[in-house]
C-alpha atoms as a PDB file:
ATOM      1  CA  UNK A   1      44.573  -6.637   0.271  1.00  0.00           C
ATOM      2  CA  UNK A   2      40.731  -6.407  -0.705  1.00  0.00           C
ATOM      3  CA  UNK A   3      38.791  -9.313  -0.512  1.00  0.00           C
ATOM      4  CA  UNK A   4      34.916  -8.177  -0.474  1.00  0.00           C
ATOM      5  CA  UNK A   5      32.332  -6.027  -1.063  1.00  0.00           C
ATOM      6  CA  UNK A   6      28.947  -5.908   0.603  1.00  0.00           C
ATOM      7  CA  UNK A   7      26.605  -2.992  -0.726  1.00  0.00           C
ATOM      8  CA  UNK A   8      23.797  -2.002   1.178  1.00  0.00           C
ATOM      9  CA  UNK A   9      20.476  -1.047  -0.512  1.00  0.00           C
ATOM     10  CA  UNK A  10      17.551   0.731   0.371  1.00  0.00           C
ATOM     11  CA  UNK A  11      13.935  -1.191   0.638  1.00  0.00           C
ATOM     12  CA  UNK A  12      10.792   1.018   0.515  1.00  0.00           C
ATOM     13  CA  UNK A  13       8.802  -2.178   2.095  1.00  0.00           C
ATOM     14  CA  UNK A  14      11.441  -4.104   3.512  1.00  0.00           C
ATOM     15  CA  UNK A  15       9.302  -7.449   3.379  1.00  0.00           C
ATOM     16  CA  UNK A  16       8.313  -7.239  -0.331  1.00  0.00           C
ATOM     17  CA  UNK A  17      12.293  -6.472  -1.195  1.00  0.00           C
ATOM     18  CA  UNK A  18      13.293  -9.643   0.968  1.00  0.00           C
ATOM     19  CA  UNK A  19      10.809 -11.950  -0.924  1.00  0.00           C
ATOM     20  CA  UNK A  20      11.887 -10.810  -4.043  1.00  0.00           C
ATOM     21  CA  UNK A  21      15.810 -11.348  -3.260  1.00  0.00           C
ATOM     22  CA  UNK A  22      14.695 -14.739  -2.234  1.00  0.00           C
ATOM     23  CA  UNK A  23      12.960 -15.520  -4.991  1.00  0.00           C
ATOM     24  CA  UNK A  24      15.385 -13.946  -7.465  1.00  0.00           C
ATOM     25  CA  UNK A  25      17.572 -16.644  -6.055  1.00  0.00           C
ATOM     26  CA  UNK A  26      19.443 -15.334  -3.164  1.00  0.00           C
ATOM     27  CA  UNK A  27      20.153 -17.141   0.508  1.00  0.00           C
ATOM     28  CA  UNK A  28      19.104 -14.994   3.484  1.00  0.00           C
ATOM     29  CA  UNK A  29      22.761 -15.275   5.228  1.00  0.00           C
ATOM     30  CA  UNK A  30      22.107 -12.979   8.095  1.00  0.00           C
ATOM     31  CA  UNK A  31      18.689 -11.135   9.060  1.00  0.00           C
ATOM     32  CA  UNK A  32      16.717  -9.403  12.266  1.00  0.00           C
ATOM     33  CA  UNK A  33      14.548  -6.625  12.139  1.00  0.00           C
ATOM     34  CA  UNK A  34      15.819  -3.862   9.847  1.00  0.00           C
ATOM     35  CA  UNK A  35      18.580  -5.672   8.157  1.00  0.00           C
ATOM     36  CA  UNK A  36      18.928  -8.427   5.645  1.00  0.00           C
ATOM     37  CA  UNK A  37      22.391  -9.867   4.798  1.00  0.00           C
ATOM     38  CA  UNK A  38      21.794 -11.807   1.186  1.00  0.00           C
ATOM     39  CA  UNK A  39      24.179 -14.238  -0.479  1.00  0.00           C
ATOM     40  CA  UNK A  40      24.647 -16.584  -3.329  1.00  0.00           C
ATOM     41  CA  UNK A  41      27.733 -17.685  -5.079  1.00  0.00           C
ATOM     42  CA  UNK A  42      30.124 -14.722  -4.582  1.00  0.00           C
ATOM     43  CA  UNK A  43      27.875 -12.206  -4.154  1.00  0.00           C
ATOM     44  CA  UNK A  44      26.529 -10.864  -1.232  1.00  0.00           C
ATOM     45  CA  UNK A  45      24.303  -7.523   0.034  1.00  0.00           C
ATOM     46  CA  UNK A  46      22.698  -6.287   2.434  1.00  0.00           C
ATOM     47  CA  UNK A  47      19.036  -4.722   2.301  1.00  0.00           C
ATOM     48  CA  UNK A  48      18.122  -2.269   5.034  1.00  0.00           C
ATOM     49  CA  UNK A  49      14.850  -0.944   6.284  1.00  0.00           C
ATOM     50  CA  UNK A  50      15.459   2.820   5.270  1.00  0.00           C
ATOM     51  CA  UNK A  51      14.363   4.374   2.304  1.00  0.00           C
ATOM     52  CA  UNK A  52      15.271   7.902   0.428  1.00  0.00           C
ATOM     53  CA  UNK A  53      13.926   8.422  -3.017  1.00  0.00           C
ATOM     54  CA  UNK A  54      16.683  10.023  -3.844  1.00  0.00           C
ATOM     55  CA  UNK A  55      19.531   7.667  -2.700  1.00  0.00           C
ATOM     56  CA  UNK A  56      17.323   4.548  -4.178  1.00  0.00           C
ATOM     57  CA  UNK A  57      17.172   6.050  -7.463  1.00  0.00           C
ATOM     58  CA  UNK A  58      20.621   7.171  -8.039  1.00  0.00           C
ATOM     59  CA  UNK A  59      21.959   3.236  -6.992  1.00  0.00           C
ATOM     60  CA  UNK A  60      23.173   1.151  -9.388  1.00  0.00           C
ATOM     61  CA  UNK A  61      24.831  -1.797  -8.825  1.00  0.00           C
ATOM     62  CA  UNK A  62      26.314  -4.453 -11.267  1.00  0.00           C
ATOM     63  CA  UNK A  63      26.253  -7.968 -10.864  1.00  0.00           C
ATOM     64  CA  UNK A  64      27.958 -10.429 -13.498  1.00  0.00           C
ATOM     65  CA  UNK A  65      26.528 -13.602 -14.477  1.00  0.00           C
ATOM     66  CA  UNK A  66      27.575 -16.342 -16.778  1.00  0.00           C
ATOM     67  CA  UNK A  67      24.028 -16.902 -18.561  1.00  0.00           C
ATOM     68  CA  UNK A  68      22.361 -13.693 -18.276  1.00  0.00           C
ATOM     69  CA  UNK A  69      19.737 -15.018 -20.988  1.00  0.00           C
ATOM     70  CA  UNK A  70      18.586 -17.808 -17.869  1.00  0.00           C
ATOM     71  CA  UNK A  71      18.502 -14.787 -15.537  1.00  0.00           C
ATOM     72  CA  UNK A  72      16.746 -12.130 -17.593  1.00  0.00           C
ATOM     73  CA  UNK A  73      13.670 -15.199 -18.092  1.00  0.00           C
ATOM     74  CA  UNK A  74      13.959 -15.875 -14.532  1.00  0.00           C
ATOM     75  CA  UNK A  75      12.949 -12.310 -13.527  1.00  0.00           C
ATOM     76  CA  UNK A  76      10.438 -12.523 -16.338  1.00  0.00           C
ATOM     77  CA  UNK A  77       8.890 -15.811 -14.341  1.00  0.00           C
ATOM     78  CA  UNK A  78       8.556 -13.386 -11.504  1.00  0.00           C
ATOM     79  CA  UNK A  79       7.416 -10.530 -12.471  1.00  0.00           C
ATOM     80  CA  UNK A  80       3.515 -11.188 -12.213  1.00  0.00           C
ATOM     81  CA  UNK A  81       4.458 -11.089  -8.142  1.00  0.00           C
ATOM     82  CA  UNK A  82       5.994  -7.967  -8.448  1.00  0.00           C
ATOM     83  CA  UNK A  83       4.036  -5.040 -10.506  1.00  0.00           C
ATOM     84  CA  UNK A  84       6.656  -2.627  -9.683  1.00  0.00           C
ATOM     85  CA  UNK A  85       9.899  -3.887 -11.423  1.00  0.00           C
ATOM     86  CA  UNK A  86      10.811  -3.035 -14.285  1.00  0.00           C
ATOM     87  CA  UNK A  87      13.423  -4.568 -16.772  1.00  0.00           C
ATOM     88  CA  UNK A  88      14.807  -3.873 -19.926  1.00  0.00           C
ATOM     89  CA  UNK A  89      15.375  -7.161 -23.141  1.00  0.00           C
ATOM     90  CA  UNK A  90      19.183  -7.969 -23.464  1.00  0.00           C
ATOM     91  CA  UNK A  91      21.294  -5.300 -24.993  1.00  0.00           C
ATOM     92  CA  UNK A  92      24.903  -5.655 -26.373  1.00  0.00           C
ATOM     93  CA  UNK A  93      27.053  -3.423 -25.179  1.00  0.00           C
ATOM     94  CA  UNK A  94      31.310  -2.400 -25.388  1.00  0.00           C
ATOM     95  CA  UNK A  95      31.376  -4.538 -21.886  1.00  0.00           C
ATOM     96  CA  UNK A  96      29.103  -7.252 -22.900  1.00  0.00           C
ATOM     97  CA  UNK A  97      25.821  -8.521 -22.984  1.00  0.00           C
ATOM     98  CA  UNK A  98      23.532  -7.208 -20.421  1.00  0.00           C
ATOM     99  CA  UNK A  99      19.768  -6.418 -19.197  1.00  0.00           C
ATOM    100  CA  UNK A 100      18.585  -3.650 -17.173  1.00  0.00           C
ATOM    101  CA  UNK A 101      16.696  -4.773 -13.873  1.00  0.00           C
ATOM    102  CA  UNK A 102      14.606  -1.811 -11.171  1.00  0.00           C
ATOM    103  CA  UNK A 103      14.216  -3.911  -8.309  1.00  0.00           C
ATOM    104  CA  UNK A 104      11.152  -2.971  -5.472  1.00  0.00           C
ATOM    105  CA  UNK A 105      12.572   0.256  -4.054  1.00  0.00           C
ATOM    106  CA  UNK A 106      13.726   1.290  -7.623  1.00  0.00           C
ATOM    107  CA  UNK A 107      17.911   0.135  -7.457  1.00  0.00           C
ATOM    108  CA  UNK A 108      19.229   0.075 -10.830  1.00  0.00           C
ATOM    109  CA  UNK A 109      20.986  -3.611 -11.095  1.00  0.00           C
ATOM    110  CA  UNK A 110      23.018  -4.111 -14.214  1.00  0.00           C
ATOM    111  CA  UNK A 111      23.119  -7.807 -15.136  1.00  0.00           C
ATOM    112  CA  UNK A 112      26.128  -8.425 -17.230  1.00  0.00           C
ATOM    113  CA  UNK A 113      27.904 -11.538 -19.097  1.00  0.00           C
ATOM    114  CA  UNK A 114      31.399  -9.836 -19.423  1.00  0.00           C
ATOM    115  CA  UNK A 115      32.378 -12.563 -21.955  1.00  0.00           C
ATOM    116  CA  UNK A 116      29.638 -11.164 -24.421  1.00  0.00           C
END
Protein backbone atom coordinates (compact mmCIF):
# COMPACT_ATOMS: atom_id res chain seq x y z
CA UNK A 1 0.00 0.00 0.00
CA UNK A 2 1.17 3.70 -0.85
CA UNK A 3 0.89 6.14 1.64
CA UNK A 4 3.25 9.24 0.56
CA UNK A 5 5.00 11.15 -1.66
CA UNK A 6 7.90 13.47 -0.99
CA UNK A 7 9.33 15.24 -4.25
CA UNK A 8 12.53 16.72 -4.16
CA UNK A 9 13.25 20.03 -5.99
CA UNK A 10 16.10 21.78 -7.12
CA UNK A 11 17.11 25.41 -5.49
CA UNK A 12 19.50 27.62 -7.53
CA UNK A 13 20.16 29.66 -4.06
CA UNK A 14 19.11 27.33 -1.58
CA UNK A 15 18.48 30.20 1.10
CA UNK A 16 16.23 32.42 -1.10
CA UNK A 17 14.07 29.02 -2.07
CA UNK A 18 13.78 28.19 1.80
CA UNK A 19 12.46 31.74 2.65
CA UNK A 20 10.12 31.65 0.06
CA UNK A 21 8.63 28.04 1.07
CA UNK A 22 8.37 29.58 4.44
CA UNK A 23 6.74 32.37 3.57
CA UNK A 24 4.46 30.73 1.00
CA UNK A 25 3.26 29.01 4.11
CA UNK A 26 5.17 25.90 4.62
CA UNK A 27 6.79 24.38 8.13
CA UNK A 28 10.51 23.59 7.87
CA UNK A 29 9.99 19.78 9.17
CA UNK A 30 13.51 18.63 8.74
CA UNK A 31 16.69 20.77 7.58
CA UNK A 32 20.83 20.82 7.76
CA UNK A 33 23.02 22.02 5.27
CA UNK A 34 21.96 21.00 1.76
CA UNK A 35 18.56 19.70 2.48
CA UNK A 36 15.24 21.11 3.48
CA UNK A 37 12.32 18.77 4.36
CA UNK A 38 8.98 21.20 4.05
CA UNK A 39 5.49 20.40 5.29
CA UNK A 40 2.04 21.71 5.77
CA UNK A 41 -1.23 19.96 5.87
CA UNK A 42 -0.61 16.84 3.72
CA UNK A 43 1.92 17.96 1.74
CA UNK A 44 5.37 17.67 2.13
CA UNK A 45 8.90 18.24 -0.10
CA UNK A 46 12.03 18.40 0.09
CA UNK A 47 14.36 21.25 -1.44
CA UNK A 48 17.98 20.34 -2.08
CA UNK A 49 21.06 22.39 -2.64
CA UNK A 50 21.74 21.20 -6.34
CA UNK A 51 20.72 22.86 -9.28
CA UNK A 52 20.50 21.79 -13.23
CA UNK A 53 18.76 24.14 -15.56
CA UNK A 54 17.58 21.58 -17.25
CA UNK A 55 16.04 19.28 -14.55
CA UNK A 56 14.52 22.65 -12.79
CA UNK A 57 12.80 23.61 -15.82
CA UNK A 58 11.26 20.48 -16.95
CA UNK A 59 9.62 19.99 -13.02
CA UNK A 60 6.29 20.40 -12.50
CA UNK A 61 4.59 19.54 -9.65
CA UNK A 62 0.83 19.89 -8.66
CA UNK A 63 -0.45 20.76 -5.48
CA UNK A 64 -4.37 20.94 -4.75
CA UNK A 65 -5.89 23.45 -2.64
CA UNK A 66 -9.38 24.16 -1.52
CA UNK A 67 -9.32 28.12 -2.13
CA UNK A 68 -6.86 28.59 -4.75
CA UNK A 69 -8.28 32.31 -5.17
CA UNK A 70 -6.67 32.91 -1.19
CA UNK A 71 -3.48 31.27 -2.49
CA UNK A 72 -2.99 32.86 -5.90
CA UNK A 73 -3.34 36.62 -3.68
CA UNK A 74 -1.10 35.20 -1.20
CA UNK A 75 1.77 34.72 -3.71
CA UNK A 76 0.72 38.07 -5.12
CA UNK A 77 1.45 39.59 -1.33
CA UNK A 78 4.86 38.14 -1.87
CA UNK A 79 5.97 38.72 -4.84
CA UNK A 80 7.69 42.25 -4.29
CA UNK A 81 10.37 39.84 -2.16
CA UNK A 82 10.85 37.74 -4.90
CA UNK A 83 11.56 39.44 -8.55
CA UNK A 84 12.06 36.14 -10.05
CA UNK A 85 8.65 34.29 -9.80
CA UNK A 86 6.45 34.33 -12.02
CA UNK A 87 2.65 33.39 -11.96
CA UNK A 88 -0.06 33.17 -14.19
CA UNK A 89 -4.27 34.80 -13.11
CA UNK A 90 -6.66 31.78 -12.47
CA UNK A 91 -7.58 29.76 -15.46
CA UNK A 92 -10.47 27.19 -15.77
CA UNK A 93 -9.55 24.22 -16.94
CA UNK A 94 -11.23 20.26 -17.77
CA UNK A 95 -9.60 19.47 -14.09
CA UNK A 96 -10.55 22.61 -12.42
CA UNK A 97 -9.66 25.89 -11.51
CA UNK A 98 -6.05 26.58 -11.33
CA UNK A 99 -3.00 29.22 -11.47
CA UNK A 100 0.35 28.73 -12.77
CA UNK A 101 3.21 29.46 -10.12
CA UNK A 102 7.59 29.46 -11.25
CA UNK A 103 8.97 29.30 -7.96
CA UNK A 104 12.98 30.67 -7.35
CA UNK A 105 14.87 27.99 -9.27
CA UNK A 106 12.11 28.04 -12.01
CA UNK A 107 9.74 24.60 -10.79
CA UNK A 108 6.55 24.73 -12.50
CA UNK A 109 3.84 24.30 -9.47
CA UNK A 110 0.30 23.82 -10.64
CA UNK A 111 -2.14 25.11 -8.01
CA UNK A 112 -5.41 23.41 -8.50
CA UNK A 113 -9.08 23.41 -6.81
CA UNK A 114 -10.18 19.98 -8.30
CA UNK A 115 -13.80 20.83 -7.31
CA UNK A 116 -13.74 23.80 -9.91
Amino acid sequence: MLSMIQPFIPTIDFEISKQFYIDLGFEIAYEDDSLTLFKKDKVSFFIQQAYEKTWAENTMIQLYTDDVNAFLEHVKSIKSKYQMIKHTELMKVHYGTTFHLLDPAGVLWHITDPRG
